[in-house]
C-alpha atoms as a PDB file:
ATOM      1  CA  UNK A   1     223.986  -4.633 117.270  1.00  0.00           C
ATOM      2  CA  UNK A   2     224.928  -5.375 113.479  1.00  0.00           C
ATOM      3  CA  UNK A   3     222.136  -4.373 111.203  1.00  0.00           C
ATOM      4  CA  UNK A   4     224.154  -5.201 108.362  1.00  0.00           C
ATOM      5  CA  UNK A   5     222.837  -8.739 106.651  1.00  0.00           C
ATOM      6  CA  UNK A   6     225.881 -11.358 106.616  1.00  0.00           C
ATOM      7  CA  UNK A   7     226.377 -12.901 103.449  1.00  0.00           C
ATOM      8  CA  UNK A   8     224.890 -16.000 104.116  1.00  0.00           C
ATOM      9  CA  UNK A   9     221.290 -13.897 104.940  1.00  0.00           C
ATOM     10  CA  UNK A  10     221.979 -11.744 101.898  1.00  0.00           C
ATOM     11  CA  UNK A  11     222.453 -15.259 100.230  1.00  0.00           C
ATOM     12  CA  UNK A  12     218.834 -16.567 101.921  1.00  0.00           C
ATOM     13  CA  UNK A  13     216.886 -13.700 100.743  1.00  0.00           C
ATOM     14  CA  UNK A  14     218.392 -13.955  96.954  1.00  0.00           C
ATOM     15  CA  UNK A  15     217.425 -17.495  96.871  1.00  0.00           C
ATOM     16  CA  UNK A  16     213.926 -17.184  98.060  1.00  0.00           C
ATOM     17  CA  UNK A  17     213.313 -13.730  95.581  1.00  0.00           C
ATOM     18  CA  UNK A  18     213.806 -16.209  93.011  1.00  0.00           C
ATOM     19  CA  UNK A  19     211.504 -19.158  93.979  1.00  0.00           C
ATOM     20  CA  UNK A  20     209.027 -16.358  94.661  1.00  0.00           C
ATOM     21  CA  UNK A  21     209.145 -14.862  91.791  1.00  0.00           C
ATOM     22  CA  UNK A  22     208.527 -17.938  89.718  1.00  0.00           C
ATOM     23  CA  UNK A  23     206.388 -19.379  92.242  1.00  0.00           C
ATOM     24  CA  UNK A  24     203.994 -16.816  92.840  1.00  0.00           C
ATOM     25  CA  UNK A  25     204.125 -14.672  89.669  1.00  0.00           C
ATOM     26  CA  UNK A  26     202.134 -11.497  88.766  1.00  0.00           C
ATOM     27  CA  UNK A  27     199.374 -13.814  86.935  1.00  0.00           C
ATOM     28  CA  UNK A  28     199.165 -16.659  89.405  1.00  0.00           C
ATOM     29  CA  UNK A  29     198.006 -14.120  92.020  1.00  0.00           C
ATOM     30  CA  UNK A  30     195.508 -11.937  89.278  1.00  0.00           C
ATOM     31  CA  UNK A  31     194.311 -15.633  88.900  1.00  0.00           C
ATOM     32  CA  UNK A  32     193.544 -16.721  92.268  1.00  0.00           C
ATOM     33  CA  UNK A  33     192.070 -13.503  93.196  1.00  0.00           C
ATOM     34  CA  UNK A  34     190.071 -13.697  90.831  1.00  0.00           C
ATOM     35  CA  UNK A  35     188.419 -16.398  92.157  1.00  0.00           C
ATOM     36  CA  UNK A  36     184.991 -16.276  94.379  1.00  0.00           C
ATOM     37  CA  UNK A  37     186.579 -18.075  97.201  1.00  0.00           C
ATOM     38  CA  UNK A  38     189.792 -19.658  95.650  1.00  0.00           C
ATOM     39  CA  UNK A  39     190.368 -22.966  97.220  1.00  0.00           C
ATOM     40  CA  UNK A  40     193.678 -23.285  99.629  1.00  0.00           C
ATOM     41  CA  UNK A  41     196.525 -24.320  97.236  1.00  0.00           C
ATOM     42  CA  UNK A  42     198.387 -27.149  99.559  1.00  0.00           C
ATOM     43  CA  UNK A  43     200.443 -28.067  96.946  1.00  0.00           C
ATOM     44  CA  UNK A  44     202.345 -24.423  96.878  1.00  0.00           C
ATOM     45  CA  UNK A  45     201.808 -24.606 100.981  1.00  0.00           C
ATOM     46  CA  UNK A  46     203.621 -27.743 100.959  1.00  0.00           C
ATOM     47  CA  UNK A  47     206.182 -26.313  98.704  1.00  0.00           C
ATOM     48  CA  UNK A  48     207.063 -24.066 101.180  1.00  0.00           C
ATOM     49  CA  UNK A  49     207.343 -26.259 104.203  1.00  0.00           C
ATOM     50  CA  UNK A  50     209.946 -28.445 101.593  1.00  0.00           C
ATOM     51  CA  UNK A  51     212.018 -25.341 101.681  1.00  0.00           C
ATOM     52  CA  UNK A  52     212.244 -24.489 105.138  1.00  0.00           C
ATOM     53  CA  UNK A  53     210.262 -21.485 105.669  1.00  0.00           C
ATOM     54  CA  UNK A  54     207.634 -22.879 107.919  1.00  0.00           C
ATOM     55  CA  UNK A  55     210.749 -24.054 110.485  1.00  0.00           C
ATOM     56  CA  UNK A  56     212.868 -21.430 110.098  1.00  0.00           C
ATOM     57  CA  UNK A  57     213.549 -21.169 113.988  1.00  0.00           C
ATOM     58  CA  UNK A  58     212.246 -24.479 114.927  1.00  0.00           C
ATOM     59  CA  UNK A  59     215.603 -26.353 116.365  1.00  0.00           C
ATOM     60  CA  UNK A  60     217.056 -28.509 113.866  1.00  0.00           C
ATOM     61  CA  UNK A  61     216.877 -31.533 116.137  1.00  0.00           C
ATOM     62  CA  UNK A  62     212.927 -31.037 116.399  1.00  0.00           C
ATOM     63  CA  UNK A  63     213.015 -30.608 112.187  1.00  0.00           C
ATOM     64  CA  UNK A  64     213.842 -27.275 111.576  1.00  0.00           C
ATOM     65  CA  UNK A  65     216.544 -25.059 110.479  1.00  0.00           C
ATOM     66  CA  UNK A  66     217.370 -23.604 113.981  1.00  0.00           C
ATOM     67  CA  UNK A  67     217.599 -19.863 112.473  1.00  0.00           C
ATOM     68  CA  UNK A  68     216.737 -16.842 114.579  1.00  0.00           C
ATOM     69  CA  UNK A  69     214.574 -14.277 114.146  1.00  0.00           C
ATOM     70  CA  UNK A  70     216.797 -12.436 112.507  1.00  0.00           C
ATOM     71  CA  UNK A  71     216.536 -14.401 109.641  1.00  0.00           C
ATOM     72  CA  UNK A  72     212.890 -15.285 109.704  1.00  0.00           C
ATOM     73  CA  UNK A  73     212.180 -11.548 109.308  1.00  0.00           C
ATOM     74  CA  UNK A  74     214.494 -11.466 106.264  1.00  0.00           C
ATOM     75  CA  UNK A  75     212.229 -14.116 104.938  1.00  0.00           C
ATOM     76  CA  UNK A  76     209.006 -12.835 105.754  1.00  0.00           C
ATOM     77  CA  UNK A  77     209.811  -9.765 104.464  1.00  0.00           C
ATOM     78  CA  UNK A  78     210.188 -11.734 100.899  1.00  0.00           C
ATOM     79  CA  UNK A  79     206.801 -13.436 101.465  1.00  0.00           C
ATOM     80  CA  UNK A  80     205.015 -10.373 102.346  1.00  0.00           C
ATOM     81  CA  UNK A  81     206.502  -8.613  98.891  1.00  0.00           C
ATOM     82  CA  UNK A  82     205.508 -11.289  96.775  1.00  0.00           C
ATOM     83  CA  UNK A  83     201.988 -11.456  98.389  1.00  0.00           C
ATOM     84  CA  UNK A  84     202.184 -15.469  99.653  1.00  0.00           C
ATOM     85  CA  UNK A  85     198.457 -16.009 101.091  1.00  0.00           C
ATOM     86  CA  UNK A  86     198.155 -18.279 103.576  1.00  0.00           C
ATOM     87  CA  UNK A  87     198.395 -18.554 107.779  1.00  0.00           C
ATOM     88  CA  UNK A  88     202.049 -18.061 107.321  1.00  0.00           C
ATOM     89  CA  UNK A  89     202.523 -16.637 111.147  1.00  0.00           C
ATOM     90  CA  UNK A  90     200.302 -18.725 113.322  1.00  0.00           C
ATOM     91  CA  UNK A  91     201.971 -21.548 111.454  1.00  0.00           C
ATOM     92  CA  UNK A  92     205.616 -20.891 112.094  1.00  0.00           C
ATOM     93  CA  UNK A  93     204.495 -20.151 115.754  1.00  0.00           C
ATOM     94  CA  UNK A  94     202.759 -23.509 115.976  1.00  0.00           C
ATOM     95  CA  UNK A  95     206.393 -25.010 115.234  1.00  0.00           C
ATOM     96  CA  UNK A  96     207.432 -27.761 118.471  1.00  0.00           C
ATOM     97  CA  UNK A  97     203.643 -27.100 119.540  1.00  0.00           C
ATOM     98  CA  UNK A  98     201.412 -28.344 116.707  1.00  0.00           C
ATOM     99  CA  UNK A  99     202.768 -31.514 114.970  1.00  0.00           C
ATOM    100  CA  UNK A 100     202.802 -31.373 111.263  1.00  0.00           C
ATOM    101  CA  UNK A 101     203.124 -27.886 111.424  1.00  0.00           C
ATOM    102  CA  UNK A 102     206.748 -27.596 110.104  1.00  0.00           C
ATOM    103  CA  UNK A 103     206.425 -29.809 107.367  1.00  0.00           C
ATOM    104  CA  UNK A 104     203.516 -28.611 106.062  1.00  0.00           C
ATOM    105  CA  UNK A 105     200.991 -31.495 106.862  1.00  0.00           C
ATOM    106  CA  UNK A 106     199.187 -29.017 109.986  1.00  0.00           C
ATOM    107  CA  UNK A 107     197.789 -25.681 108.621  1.00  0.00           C
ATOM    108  CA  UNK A 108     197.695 -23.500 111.980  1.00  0.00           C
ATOM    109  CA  UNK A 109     195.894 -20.212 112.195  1.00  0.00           C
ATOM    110  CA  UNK A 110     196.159 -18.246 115.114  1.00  0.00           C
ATOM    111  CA  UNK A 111     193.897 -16.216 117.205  1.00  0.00           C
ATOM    112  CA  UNK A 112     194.757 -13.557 119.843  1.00  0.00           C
ATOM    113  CA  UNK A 113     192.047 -13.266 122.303  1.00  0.00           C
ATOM    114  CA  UNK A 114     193.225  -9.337 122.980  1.00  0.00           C
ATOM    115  CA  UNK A 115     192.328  -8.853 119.577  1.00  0.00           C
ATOM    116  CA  UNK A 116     188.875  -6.247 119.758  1.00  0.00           C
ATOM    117  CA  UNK A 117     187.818  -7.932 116.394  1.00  0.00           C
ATOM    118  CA  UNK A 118     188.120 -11.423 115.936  1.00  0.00           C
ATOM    119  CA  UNK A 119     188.691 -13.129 112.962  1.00  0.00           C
ATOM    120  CA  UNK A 120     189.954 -16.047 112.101  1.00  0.00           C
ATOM    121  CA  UNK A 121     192.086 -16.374 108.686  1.00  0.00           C
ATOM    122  CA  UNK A 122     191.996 -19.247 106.274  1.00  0.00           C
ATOM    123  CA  UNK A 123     189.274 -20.642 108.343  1.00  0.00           C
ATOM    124  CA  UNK A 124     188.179 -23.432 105.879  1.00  0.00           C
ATOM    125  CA  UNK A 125     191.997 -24.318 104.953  1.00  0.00           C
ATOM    126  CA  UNK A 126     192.944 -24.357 109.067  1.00  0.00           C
ATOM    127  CA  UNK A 127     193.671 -27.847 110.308  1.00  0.00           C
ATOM    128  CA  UNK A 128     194.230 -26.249 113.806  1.00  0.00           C
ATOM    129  CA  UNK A 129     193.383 -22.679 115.639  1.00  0.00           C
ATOM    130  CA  UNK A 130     196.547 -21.246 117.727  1.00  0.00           C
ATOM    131  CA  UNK A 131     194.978 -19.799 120.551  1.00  0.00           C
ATOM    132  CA  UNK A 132     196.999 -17.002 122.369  1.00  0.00           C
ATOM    133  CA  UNK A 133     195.000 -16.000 125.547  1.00  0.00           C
ATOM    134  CA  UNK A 134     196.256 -14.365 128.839  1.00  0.00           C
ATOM    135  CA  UNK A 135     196.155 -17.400 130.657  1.00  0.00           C
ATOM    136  CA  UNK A 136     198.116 -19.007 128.012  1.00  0.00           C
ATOM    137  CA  UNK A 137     198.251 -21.173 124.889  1.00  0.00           C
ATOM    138  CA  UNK A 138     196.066 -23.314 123.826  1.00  0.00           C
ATOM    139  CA  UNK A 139     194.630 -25.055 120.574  1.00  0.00           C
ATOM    140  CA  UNK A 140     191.165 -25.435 118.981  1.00  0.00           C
ATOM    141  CA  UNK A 141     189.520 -27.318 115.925  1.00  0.00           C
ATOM    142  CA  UNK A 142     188.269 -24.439 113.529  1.00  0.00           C
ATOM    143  CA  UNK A 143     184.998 -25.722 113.542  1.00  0.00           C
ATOM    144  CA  UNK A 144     185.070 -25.035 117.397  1.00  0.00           C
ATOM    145  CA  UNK A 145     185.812 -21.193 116.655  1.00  0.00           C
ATOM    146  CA  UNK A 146     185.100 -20.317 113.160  1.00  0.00           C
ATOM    147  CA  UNK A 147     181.835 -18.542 111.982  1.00  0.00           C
ATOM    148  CA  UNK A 148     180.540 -18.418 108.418  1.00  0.00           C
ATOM    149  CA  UNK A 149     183.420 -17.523 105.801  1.00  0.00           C
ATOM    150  CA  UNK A 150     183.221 -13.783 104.673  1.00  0.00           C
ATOM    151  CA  UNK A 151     181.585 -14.208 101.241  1.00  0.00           C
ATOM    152  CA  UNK A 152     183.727 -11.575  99.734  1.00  0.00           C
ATOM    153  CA  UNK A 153     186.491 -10.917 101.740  1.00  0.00           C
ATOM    154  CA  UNK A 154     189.112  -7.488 101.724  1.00  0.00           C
ATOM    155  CA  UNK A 155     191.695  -9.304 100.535  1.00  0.00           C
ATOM    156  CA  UNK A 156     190.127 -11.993  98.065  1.00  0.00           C
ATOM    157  CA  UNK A 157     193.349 -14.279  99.248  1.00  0.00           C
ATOM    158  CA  UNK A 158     192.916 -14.101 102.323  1.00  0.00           C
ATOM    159  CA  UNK A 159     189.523 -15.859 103.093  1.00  0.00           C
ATOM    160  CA  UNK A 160     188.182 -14.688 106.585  1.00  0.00           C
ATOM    161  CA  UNK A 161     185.327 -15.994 109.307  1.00  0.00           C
ATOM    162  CA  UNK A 162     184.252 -14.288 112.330  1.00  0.00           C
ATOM    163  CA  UNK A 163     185.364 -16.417 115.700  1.00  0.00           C
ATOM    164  CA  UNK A 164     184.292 -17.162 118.852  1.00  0.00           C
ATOM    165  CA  UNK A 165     186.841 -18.389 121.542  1.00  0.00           C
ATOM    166  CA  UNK A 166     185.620 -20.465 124.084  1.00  0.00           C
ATOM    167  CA  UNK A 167     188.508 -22.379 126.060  1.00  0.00           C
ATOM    168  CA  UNK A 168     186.405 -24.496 128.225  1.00  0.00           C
ATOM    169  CA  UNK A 169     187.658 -28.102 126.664  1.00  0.00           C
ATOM    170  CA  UNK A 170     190.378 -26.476 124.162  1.00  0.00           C
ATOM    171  CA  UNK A 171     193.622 -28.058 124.823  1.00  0.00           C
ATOM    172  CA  UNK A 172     196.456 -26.557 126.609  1.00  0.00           C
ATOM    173  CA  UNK A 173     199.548 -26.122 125.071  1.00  0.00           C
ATOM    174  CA  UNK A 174     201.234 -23.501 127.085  1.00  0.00           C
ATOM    175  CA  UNK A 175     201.166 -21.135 129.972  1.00  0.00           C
ATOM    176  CA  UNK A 176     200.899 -17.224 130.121  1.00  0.00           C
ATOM    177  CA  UNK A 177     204.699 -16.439 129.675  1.00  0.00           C
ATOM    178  CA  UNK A 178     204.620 -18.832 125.791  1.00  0.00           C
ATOM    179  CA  UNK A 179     201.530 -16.722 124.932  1.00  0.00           C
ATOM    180  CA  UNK A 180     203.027 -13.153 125.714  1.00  0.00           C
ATOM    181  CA  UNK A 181     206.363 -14.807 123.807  1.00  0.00           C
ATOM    182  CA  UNK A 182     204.579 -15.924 121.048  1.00  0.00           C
ATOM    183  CA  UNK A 183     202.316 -12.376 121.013  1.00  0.00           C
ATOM    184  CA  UNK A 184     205.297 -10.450 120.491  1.00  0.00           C
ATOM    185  CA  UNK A 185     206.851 -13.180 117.729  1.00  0.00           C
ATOM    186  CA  UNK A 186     203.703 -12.633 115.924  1.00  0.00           C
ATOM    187  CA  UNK A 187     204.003  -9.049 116.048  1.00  0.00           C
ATOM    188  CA  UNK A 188     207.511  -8.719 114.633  1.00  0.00           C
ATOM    189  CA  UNK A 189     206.751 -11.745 111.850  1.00  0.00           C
ATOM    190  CA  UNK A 190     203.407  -9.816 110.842  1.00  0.00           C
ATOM    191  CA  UNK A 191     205.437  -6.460 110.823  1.00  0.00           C
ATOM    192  CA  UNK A 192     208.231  -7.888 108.035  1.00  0.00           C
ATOM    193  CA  UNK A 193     205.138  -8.852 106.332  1.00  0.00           C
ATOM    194  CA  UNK A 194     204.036  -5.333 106.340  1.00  0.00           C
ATOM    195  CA  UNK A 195     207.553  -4.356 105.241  1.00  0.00           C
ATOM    196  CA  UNK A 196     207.291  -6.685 102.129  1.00  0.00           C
ATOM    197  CA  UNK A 197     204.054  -5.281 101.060  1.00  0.00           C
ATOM    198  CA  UNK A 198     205.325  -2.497 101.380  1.00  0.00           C
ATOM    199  CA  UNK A 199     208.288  -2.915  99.588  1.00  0.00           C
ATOM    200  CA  UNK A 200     206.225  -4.827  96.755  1.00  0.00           C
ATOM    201  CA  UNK A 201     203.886  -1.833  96.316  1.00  0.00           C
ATOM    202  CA  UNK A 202     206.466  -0.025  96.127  1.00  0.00           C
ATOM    203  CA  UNK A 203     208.934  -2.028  93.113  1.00  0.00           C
ATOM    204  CA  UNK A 204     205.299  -1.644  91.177  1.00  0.00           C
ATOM    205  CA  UNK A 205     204.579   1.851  91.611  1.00  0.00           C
ATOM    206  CA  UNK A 206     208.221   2.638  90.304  1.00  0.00           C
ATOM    207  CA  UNK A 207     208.605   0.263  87.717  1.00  0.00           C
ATOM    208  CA  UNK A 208     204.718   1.604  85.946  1.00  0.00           C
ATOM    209  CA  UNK A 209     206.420   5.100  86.485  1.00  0.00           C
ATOM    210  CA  UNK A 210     208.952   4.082  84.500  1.00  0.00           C
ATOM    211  CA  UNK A 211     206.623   3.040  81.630  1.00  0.00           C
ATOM    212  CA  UNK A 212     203.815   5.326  81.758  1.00  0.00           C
ATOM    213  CA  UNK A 213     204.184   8.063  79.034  1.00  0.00           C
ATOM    214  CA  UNK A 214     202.389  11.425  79.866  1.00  0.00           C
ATOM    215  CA  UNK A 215     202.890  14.272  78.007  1.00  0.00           C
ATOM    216  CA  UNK A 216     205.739  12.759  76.239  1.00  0.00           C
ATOM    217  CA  UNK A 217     207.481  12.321  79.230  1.00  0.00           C
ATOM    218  CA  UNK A 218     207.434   8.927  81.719  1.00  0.00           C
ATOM    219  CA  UNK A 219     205.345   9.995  84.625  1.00  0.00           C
ATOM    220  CA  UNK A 220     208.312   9.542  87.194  1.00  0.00           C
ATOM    221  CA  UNK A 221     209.603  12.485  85.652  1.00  0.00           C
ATOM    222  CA  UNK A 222     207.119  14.573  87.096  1.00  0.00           C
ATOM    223  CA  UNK A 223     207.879  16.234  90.384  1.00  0.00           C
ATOM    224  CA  UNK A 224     204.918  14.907  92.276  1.00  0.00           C
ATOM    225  CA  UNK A 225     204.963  11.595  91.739  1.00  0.00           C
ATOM    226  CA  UNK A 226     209.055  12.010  92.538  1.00  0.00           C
ATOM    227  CA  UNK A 227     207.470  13.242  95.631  1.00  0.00           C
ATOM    228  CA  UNK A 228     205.165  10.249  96.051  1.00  0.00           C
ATOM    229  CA  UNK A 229     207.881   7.952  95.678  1.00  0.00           C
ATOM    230  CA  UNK A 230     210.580   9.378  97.908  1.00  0.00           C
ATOM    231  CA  UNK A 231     208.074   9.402 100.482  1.00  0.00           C
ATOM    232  CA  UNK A 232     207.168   5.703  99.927  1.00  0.00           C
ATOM    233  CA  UNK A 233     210.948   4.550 100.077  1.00  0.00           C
ATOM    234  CA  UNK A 234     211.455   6.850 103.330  1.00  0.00           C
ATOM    235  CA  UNK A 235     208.752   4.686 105.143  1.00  0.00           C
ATOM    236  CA  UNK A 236     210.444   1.277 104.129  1.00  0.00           C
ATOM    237  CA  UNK A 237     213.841   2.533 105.150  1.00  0.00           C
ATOM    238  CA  UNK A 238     212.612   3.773 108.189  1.00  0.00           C
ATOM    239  CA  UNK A 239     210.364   0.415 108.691  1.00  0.00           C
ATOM    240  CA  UNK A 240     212.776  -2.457 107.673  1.00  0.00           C
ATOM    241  CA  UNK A 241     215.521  -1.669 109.942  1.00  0.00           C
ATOM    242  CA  UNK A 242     212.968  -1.463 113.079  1.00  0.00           C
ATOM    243  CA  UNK A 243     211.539  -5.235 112.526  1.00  0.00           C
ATOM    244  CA  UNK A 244     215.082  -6.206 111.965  1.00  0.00           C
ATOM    245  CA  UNK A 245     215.999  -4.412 115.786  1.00  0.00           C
ATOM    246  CA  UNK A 246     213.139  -6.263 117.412  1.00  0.00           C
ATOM    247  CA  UNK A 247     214.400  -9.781 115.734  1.00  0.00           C
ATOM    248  CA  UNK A 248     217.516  -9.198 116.930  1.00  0.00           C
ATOM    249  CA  UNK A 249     216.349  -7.884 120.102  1.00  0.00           C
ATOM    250  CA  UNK A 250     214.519 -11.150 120.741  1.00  0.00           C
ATOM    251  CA  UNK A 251     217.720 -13.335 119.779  1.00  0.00           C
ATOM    252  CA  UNK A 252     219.768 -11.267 122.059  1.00  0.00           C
ATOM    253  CA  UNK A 253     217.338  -9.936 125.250  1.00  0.00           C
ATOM    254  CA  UNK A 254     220.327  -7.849 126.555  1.00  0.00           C
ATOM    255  CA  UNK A 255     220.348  -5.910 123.996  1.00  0.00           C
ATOM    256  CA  UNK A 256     217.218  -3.841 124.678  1.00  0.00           C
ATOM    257  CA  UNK A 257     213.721  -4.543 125.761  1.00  0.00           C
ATOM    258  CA  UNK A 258     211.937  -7.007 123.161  1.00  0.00           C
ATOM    259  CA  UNK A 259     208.569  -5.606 123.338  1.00  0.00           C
ATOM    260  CA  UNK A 260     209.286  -2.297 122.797  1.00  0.00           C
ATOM    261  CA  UNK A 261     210.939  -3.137 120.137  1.00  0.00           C
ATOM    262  CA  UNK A 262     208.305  -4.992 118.533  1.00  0.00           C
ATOM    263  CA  UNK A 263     205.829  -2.684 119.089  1.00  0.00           C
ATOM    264  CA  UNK A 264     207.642   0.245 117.381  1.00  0.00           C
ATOM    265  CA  UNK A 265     208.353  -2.198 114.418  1.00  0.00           C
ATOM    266  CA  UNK A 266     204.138  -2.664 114.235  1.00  0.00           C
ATOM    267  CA  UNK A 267     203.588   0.161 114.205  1.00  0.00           C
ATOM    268  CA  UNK A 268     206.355   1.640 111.650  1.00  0.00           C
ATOM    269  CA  UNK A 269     205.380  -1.518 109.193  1.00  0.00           C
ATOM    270  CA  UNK A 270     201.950  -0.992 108.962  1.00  0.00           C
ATOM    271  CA  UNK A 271     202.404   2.625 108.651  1.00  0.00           C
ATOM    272  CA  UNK A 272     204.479   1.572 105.824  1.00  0.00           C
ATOM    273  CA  UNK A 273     202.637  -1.255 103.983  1.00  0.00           C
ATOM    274  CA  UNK A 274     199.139   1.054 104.152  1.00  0.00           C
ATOM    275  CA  UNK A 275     201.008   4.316 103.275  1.00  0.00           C
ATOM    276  CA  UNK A 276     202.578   2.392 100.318  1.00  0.00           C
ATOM    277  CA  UNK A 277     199.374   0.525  99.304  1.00  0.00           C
ATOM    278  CA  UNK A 278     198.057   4.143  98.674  1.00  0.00           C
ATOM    279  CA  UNK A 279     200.640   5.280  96.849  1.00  0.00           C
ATOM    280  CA  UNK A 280     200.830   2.627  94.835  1.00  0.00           C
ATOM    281  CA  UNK A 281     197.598   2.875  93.694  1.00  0.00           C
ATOM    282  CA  UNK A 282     197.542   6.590  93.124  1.00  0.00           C
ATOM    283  CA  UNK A 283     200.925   6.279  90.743  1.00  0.00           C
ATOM    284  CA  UNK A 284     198.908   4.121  88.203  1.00  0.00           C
ATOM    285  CA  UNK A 285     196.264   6.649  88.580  1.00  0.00           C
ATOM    286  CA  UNK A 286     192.934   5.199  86.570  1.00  0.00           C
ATOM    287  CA  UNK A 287     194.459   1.961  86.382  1.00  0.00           C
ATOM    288  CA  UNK A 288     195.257   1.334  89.906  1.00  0.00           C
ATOM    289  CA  UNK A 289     191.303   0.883  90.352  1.00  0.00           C
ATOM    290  CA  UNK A 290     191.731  -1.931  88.053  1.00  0.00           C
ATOM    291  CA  UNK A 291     191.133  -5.445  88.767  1.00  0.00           C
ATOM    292  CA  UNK A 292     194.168  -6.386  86.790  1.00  0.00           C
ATOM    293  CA  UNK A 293     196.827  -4.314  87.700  1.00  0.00           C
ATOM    294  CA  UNK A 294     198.216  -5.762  91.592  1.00  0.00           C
ATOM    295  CA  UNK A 295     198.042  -2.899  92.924  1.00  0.00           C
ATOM    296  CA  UNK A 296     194.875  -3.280  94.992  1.00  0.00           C
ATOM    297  CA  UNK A 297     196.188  -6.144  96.005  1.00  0.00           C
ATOM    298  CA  UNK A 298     199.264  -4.661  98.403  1.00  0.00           C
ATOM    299  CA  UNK A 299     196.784  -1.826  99.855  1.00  0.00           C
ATOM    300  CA  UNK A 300     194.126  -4.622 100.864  1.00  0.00           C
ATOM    301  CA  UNK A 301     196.700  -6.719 102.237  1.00  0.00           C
ATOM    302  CA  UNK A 302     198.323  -4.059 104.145  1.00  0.00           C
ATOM    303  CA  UNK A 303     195.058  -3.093 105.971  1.00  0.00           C
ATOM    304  CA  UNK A 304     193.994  -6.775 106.853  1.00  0.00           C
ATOM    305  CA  UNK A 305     197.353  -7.431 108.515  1.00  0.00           C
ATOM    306  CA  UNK A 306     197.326  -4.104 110.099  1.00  0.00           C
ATOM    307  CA  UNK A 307     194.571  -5.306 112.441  1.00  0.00           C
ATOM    308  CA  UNK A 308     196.752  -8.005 113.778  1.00  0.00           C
ATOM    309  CA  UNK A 309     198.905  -8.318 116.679  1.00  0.00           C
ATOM    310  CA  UNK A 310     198.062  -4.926 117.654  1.00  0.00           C
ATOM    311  CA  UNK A 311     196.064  -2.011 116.082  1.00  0.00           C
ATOM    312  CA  UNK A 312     197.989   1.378 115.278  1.00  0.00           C
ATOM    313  CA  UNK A 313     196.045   3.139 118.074  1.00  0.00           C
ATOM    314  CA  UNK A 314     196.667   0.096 120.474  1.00  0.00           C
ATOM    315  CA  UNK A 315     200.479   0.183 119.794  1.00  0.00           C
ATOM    316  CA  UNK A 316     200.820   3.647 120.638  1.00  0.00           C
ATOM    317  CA  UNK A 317     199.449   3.557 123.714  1.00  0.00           C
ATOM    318  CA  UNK A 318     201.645   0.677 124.595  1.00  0.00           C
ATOM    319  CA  UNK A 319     204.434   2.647 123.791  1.00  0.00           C
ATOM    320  CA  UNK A 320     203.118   5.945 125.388  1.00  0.00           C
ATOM    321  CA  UNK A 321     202.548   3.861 129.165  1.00  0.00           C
ATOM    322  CA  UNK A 322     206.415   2.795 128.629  1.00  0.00           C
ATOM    323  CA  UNK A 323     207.381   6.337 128.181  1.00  0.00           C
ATOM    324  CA  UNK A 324     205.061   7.756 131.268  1.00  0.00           C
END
């Protein structure tokens, strides 16, 4: 197993940095967050869909780009670091099952019915609801699911709604074996996520170290905050390289036992993104309380996708019963 990025994946993450990072810019996201309730931007979502990212592993025959999961957890990885809101997994799941959803038209969230809390993300933007149930797959209206919108949210760009799954009349898509496959793509998509926020907390705490002066001296000078960090890069370097095992343990099955795998990289990532979040907003110190500095922004992130596809307590029992 190569965990080395060809150059043609080191080439796909480049490119999409740089859309990203015009695309979604420091003030575009102060701007929408700062926004009771910013509307869905479909425009940007569409944007998206033009590139490719919502069919990364659709077959190219069906209107994708026929990638593996290898290299939609490169990608995701960039999305989560430059904070892209939006039902970014439920959507690339819904690829070959929800029509539209490649191209940008269908707006898919999804739902996991083995979820203890349910919520439903994006409920007002959702054209569709993903449902992922132990007796399989199937697909809902959000009106048929969704509650009353959160009126202020944990993360203000991610808009959220209680739910209520009842699959008498929802429409089946797919049996038990698509839902536990599409569980544990969800998983490893949500955990390069986590990886990106954590990564993006990260590039911010370091680059404000830089630039604070304390004392005379930039605050990254400082032992402690050297300290704080190290630690933070340890947990991406220790996270990345898991979500890219389970992507390539999905493309290649022989190679070692795809839910594991995926667990271990849920757990790891979240670890990560919320252990990150933190420390991100501890380096700027007062101003990482601040509406204006991003900061808050990776840490709220980090602990609304943490509840997804698996809690951390949930995941290590998983993992514990495989061990026993």
């Amino acid at each position: 197993m190569d965990l080395m990025p060809s150059a043609d994946q080191k080439d796909l993450r480049a490119g999409l940095r740089a859309w990203l990072g015009d695309a979604w810019d420091a003030e575009r996201l102060r701007a929408a967050a700062a926004v009771p309730a910013p509307p869905f931007d479909r425009k940007a979502w569409k944007a998206l869909a033009d590139l490719g990212v919502l069919g990364l592993t659709l077959p190219e025959d069906e209107g994708g780009m026929g990638l593996g999961l290898a290299e939609a957890v490169l990608v995701f990885e960039e999305l989560g670091r430059a904070l892209v809101p939006g039902p970014l997994v439920g959507t690339l799941l819904a690829g070959g099952l929800v029509p539209g959803a490649a191209d940008g038209d269908a707006i898919v969230s999804v739902l996991d019915t083995a979820e203890p809390a349910r919520v439903l993300e994006h409920p007002e933007a959702a054209t569709d609801v993903l449902i992922l149930d132990d007796a399989g797959v199937f697909l809902l209206a959000p009106a048929d699911v969704a509650g009353r919108p959160a009126a202020h949210p944990l993360d203000p760009l991610t808009p959220v709604a209680p739910a209520k799954v009842v699959l008498e009349g929802a429409r089946p898509i797919g049996d038990a074996a698509d839902a536990a496959r599409l569980r544990r793509t969800g998983r490893i998509l949500t955990a390069a996520l986590q990886v990106g926020v954590a990564q993006g907390a990260l590039d911010l705490a370091v680059r404000y170290a830089g630039e604070r002066i304390q004392f005379d001296r930039v605050i990254g000078s400082f032992q402690s905050v050297k300290h704080l960090l190290a630690e933070a890069l340890v947990r991406v370097d220790l996270a990345r390289p898991a979500v890219l095992v389970a992507a390539l343990t999905v493309d290649d099955p022989g190679s070692g036992d795809p839910a594991e795998a995926a667990a271990t990289a849920k757990l790891l990532a979240d670890a990560a993104a919320s252990g990150n979040g933190r420390t991100g907003v501890q380096v700027h110190g007062g101003m990482g309380f601040t509406w204006e500095v991003l900061a808050h922004l990776y840490v709220k992130r980090a602990w609304v996708q943490e509840t997804a596809f698996g809690t951390a307590a949930a995941l290590a029992e998983e993992l514990a019963a495989g061990i026993a």
